[in-house]
N, C-alpha and C. Protein backbone atom coordinates (compact mmCIF):
# COMPACT_ATOMS: atom_id res chain seq x y z
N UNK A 1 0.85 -1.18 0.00
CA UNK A 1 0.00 0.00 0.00
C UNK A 1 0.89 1.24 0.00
N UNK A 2 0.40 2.11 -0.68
CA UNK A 2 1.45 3.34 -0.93
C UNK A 2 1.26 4.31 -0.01
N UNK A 3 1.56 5.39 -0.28
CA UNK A 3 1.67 6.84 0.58
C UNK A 3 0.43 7.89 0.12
N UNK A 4 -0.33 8.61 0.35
CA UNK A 4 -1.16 9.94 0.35
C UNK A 4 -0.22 10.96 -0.11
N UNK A 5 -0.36 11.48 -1.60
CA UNK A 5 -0.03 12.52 -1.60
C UNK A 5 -0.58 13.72 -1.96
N UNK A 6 -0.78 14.85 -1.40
CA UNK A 6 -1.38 15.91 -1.73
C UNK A 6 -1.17 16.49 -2.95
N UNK A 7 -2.06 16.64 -4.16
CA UNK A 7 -1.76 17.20 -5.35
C UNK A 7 -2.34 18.59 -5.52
N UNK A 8 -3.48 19.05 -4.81
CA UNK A 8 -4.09 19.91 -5.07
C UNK A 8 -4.50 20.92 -3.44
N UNK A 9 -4.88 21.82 -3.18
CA UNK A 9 -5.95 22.32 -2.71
C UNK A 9 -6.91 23.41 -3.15
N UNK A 10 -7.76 23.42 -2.24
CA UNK A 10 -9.33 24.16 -2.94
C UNK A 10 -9.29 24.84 -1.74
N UNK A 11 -10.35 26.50 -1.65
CA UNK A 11 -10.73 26.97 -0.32
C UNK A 11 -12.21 26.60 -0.78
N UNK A 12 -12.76 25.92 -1.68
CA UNK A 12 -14.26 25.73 -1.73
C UNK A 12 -14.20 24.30 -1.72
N UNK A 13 -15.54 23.97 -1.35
CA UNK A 13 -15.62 22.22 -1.35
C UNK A 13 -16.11 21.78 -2.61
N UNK A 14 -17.00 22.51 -3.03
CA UNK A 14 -17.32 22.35 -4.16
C UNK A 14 -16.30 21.90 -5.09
N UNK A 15 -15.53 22.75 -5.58
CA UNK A 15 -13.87 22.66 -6.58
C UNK A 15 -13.46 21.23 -6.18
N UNK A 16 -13.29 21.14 -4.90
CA UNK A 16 -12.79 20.08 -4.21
C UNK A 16 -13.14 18.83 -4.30
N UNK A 17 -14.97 18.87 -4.58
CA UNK A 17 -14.99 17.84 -4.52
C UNK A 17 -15.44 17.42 -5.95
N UNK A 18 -15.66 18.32 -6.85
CA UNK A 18 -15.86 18.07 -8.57
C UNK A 18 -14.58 17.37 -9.42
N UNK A 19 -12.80 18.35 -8.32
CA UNK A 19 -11.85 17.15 -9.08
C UNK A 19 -11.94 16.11 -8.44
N UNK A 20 -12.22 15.60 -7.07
CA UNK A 20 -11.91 14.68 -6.58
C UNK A 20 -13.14 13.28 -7.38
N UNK A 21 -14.43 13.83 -7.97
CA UNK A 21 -15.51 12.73 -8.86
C UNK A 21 -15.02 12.85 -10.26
N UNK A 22 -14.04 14.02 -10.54
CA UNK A 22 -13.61 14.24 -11.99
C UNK A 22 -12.23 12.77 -11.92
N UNK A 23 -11.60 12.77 -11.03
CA UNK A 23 -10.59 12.04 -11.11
C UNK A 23 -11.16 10.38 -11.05
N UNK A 24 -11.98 10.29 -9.96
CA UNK A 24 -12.71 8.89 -9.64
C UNK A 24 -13.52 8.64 -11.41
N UNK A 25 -13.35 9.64 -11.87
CA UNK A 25 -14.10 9.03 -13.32
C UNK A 25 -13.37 8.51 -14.40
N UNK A 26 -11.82 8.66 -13.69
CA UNK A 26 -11.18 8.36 -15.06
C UNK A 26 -10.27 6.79 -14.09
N UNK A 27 -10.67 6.94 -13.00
CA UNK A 27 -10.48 5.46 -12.25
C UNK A 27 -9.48 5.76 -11.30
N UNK A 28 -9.12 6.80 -11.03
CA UNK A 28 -8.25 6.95 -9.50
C UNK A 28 -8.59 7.99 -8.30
N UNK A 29 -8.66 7.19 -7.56
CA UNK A 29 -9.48 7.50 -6.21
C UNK A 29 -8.62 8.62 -5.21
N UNK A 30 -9.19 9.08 -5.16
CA UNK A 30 -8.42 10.17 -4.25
C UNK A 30 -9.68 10.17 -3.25
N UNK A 31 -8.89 11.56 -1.84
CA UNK A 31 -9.63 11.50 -0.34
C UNK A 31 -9.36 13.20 -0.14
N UNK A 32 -10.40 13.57 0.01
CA UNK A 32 -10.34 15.18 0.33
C UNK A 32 -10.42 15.53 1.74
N UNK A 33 -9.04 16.02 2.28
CA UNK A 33 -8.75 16.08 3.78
C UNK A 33 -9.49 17.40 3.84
N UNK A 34 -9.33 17.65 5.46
CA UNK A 34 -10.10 18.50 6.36
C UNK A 34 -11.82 18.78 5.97
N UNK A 35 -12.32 17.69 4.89
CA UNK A 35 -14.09 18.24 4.68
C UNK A 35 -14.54 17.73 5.87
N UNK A 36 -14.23 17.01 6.61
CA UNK A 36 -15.71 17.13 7.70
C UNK A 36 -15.37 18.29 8.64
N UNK A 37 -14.15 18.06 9.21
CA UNK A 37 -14.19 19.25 10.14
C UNK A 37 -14.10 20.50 9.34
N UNK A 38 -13.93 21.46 8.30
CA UNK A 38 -14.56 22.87 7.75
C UNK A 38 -15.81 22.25 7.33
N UNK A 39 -16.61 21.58 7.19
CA UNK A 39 -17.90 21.75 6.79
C UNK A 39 -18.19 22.23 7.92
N UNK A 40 -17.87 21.82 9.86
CA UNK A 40 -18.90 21.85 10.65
C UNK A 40 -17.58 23.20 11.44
N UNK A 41 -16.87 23.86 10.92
CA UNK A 41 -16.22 25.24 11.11
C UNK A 41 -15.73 25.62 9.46
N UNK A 42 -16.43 26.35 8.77
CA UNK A 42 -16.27 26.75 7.29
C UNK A 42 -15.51 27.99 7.98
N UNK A 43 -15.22 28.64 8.92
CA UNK A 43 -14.56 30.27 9.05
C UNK A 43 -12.99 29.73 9.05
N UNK A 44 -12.83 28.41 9.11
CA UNK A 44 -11.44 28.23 9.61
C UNK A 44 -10.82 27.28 7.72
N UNK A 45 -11.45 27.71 7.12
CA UNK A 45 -10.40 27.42 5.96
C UNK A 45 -9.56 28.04 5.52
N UNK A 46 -9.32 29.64 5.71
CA UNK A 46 -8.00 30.04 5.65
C UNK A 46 -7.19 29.57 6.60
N UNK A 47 -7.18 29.43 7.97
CA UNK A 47 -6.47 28.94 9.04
C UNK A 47 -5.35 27.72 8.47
N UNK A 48 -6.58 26.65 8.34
CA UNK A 48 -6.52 25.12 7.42
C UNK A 48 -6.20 25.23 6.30
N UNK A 49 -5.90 26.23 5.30
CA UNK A 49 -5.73 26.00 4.03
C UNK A 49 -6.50 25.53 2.81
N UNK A 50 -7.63 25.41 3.37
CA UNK A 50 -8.61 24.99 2.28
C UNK A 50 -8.42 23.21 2.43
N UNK A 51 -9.37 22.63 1.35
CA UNK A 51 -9.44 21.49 1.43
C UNK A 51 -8.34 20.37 0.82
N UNK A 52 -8.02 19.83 1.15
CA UNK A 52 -6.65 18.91 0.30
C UNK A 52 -7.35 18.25 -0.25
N UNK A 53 -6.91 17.66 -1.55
CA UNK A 53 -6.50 16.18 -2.78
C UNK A 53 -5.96 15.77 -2.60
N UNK A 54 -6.18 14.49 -1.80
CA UNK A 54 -5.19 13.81 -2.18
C UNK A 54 -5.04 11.98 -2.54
N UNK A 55 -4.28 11.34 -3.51
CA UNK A 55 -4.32 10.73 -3.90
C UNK A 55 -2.79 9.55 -3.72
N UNK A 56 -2.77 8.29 -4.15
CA UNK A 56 -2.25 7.38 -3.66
C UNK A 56 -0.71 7.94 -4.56
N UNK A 57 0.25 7.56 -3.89
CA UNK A 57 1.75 7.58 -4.25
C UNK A 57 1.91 7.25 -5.59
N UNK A 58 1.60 5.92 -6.66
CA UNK A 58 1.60 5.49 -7.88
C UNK A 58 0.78 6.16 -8.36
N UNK A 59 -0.32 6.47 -8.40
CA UNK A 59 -1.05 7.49 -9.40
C UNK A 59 -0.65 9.29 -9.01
N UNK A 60 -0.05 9.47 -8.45
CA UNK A 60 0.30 11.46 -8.58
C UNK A 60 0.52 11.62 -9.43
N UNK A 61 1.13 11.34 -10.56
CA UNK A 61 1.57 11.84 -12.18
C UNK A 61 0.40 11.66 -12.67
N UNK A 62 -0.34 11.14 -12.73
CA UNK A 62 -1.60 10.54 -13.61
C UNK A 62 -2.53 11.85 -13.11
N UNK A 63 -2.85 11.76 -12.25
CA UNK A 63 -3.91 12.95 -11.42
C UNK A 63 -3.29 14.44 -11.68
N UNK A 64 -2.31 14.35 -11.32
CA UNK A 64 -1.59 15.80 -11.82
C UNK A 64 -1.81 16.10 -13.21
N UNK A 65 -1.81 15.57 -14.07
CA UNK A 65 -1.86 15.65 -15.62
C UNK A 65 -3.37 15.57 -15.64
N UNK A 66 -4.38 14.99 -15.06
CA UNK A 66 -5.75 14.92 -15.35
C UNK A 66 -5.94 16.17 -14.93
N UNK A 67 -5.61 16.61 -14.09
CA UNK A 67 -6.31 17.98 -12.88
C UNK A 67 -5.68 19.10 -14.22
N UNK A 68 -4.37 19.04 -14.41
CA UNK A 68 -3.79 20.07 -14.96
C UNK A 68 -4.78 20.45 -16.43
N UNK A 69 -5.09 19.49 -17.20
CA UNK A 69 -5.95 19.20 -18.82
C UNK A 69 -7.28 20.16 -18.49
N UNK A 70 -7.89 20.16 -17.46
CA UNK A 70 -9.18 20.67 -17.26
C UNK A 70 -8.90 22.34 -16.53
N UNK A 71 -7.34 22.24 -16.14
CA UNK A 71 -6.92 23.67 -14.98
C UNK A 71 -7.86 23.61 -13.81
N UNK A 72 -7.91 23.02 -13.05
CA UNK A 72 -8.60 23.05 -11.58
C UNK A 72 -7.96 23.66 -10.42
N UNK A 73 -6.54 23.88 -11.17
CA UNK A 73 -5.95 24.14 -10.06
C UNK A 73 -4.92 25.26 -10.65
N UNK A 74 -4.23 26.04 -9.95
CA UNK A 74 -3.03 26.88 -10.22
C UNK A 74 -2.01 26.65 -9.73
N UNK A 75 -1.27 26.38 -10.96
CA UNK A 75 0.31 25.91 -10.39
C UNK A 75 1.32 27.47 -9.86
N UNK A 76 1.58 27.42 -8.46
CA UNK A 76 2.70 28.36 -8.59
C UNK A 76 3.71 28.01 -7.77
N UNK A 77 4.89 28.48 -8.28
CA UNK A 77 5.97 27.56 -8.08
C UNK A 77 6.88 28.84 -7.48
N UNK A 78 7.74 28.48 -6.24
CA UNK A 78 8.84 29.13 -5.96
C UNK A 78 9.95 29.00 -7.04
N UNK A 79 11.02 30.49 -7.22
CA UNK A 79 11.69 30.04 -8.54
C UNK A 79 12.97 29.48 -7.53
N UNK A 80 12.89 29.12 -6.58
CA UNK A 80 13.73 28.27 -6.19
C UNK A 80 13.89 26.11 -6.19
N UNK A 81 12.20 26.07 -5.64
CA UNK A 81 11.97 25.03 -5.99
C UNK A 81 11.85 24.08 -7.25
N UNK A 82 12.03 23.46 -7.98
CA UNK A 82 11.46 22.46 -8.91
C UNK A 82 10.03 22.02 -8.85
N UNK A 83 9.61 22.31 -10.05
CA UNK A 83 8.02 22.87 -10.16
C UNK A 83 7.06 21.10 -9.38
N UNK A 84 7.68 19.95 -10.14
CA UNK A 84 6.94 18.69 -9.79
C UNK A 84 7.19 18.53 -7.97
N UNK A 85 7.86 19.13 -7.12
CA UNK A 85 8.16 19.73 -5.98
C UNK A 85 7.16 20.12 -5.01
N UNK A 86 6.23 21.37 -5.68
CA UNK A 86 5.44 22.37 -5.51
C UNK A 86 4.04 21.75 -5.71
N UNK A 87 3.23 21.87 -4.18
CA UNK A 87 2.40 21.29 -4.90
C UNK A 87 1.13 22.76 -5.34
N UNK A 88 0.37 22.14 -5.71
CA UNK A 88 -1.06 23.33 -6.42
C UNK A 88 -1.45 23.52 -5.19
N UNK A 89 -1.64 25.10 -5.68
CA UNK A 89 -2.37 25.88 -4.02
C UNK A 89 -2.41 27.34 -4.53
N UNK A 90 -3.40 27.39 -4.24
CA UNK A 90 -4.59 28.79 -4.75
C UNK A 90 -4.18 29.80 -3.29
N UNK A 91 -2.85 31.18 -3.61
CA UNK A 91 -2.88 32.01 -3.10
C UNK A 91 -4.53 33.11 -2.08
N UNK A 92 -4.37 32.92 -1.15
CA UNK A 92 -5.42 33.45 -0.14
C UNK A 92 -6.07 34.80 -0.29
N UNK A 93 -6.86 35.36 -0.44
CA UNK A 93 -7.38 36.53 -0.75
C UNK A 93 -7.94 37.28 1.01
N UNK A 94 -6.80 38.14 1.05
CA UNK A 94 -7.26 38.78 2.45
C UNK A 94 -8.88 39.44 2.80
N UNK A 95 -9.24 40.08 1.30
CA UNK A 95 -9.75 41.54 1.66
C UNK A 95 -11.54 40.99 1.66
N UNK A 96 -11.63 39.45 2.01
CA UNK A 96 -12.56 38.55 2.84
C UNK A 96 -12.74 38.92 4.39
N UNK A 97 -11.54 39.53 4.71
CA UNK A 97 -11.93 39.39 6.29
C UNK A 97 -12.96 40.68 7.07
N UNK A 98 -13.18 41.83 6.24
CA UNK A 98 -14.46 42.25 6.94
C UNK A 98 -15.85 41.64 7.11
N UNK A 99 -15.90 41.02 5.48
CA UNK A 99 -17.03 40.70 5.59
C UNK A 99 -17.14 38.99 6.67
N UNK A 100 -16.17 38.70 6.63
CA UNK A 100 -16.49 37.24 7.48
C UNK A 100 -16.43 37.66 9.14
N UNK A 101 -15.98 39.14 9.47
CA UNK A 101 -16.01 39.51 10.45
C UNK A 101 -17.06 39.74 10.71
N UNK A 102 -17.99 40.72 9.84
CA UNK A 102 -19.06 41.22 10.21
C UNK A 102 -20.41 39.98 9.91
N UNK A 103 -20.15 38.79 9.14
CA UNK A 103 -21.29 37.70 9.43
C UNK A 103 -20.70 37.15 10.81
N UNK A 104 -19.64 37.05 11.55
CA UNK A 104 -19.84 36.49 12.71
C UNK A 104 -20.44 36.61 13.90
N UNK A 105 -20.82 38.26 13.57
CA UNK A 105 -21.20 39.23 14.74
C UNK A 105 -22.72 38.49 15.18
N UNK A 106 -23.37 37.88 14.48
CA UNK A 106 -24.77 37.33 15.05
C UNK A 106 -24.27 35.85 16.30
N UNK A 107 -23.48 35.29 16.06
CA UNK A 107 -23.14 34.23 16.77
C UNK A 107 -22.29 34.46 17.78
N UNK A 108 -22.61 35.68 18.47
CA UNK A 108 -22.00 35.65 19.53
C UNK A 108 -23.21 35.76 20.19
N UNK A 109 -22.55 35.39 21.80
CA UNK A 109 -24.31 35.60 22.44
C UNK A 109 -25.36 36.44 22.91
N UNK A 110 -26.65 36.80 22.88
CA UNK A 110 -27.80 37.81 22.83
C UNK A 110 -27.44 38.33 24.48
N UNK A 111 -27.53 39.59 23.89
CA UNK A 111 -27.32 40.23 25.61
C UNK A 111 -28.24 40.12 26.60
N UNK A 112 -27.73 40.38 27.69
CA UNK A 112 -28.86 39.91 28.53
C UNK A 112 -29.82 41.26 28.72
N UNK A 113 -30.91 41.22 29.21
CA UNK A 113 -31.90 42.49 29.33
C UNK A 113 -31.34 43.33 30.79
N UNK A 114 -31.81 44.53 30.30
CA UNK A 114 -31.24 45.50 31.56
C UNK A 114 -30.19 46.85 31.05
N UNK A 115 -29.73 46.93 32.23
CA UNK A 115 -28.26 48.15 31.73
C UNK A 115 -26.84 47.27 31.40
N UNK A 116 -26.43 45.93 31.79
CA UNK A 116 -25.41 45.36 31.25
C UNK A 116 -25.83 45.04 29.86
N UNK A 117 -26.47 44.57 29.98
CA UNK A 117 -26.84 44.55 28.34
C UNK A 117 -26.61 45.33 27.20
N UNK A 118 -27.21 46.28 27.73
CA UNK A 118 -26.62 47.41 26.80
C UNK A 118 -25.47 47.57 26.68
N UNK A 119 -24.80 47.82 27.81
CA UNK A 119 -23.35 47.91 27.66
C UNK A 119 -22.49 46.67 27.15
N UNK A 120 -22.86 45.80 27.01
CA UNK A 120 -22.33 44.71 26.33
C UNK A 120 -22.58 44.84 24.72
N UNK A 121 -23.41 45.13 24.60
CA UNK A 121 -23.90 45.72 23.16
C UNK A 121 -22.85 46.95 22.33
N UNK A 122 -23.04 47.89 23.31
CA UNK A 122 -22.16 49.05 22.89
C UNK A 122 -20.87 49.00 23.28
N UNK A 123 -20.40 47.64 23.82
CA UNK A 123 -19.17 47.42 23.79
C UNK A 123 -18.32 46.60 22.55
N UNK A 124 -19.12 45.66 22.31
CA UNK A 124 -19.12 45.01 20.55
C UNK A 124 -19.24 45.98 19.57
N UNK A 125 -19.83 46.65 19.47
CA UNK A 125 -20.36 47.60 18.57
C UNK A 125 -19.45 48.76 18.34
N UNK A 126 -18.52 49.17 19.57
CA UNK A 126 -17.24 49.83 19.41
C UNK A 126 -16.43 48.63 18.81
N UNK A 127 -16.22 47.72 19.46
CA UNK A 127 -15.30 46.83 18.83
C UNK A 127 -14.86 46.43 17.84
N UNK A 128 -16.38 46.53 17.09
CA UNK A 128 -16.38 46.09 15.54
C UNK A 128 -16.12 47.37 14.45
N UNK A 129 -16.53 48.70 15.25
CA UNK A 129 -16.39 49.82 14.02
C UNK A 129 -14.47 50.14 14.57
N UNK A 130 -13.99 49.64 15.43
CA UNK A 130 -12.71 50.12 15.46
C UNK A 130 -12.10 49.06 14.31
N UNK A 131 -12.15 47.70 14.66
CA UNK A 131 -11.87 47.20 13.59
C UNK A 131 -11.91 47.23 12.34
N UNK A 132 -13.32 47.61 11.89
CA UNK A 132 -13.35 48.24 10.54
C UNK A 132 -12.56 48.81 10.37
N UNK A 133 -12.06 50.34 11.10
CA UNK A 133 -11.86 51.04 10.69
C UNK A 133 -10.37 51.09 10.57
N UNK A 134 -9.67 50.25 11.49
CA UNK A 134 -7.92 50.01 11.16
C UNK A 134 -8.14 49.06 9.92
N UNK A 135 -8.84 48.33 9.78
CA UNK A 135 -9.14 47.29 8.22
C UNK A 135 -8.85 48.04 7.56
N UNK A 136 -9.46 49.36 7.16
CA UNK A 136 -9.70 49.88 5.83
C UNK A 136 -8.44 50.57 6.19
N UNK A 137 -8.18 51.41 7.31
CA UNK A 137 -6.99 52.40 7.18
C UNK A 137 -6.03 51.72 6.89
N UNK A 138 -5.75 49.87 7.20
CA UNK A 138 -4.12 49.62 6.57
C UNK A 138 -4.54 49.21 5.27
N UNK A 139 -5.97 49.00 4.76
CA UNK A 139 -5.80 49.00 3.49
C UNK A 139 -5.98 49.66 2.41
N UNK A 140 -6.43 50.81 2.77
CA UNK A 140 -5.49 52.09 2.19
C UNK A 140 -4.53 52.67 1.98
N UNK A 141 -3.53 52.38 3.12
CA UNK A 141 -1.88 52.54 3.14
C UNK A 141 -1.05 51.04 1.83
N UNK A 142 -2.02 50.32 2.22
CA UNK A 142 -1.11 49.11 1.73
C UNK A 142 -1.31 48.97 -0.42
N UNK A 143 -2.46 49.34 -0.32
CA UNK A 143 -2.67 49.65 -1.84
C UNK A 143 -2.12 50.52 -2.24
């Protein structure tokens, strides 16, 4: 029995899991790491890296060349490394993190009734427009 090797990753499951039935169609089986645990925490796939491909030690050339024919993936390569080296992995897109900031804001918990309440309220509520607002100010400097 051979080794797991990672050929690909996805930050969507979808992608993830279309090469992983695209590949099973041409007869080699691959296993897409971290889907159960980001299905049941989806905020933590940048953390995790998105979802892995990966497939048995004797077929990686085969899958690599299938994945590559259709482009599922983006090859980028350090110009230090040797490209068959490197595996496929889709550079991270930062300028996601307000908005995944600001859908988290419901899942924190409902204040309680009274005057703490409030102040628990208008204490998040500073929290979140300060954040915004260094968000945008370093990314204004940084563009």
């Amino acid at each position: 029995m051979g080794n797991l090797v990672e050929i690909a990753r996805f930050y969507d499951p979808e992608e993830a899991y279309c090469a992983r039935s695209f590949l099973l169609s041409y007869g080699i089986d691959s296993f897409v790491q971290n889907d159960h645990y980001l299905t049941a925490a989806p905020w933590m796939r940048i953390a995790l890296q998105g979802y892995g491909l990966q497939v048995m030690a004797s077929a990686e050339n085969d899958a690599r060349m299938l994945l590559d024919t259709i482009g599922a993936a983006e090859l980028e390569t350090a110009e230090d490394s040797p490209s068959d080296a490197t595996p496929l992995i889709r550079k991270p897109n930062w300028l996601w993190l307000p908005v995944a900031f600001s859908t988290s804001i419901p899942f924190l918990p409902k204040p309680k009734p009274g005057w703490f309440g409030l102040l628990q309220s208008a204490i998040l509520l500073t929290l979140y427009v300060a954040v915004l607002y260094s968000f945008f100010w370093w990314l204004r400097y940084r563009l």
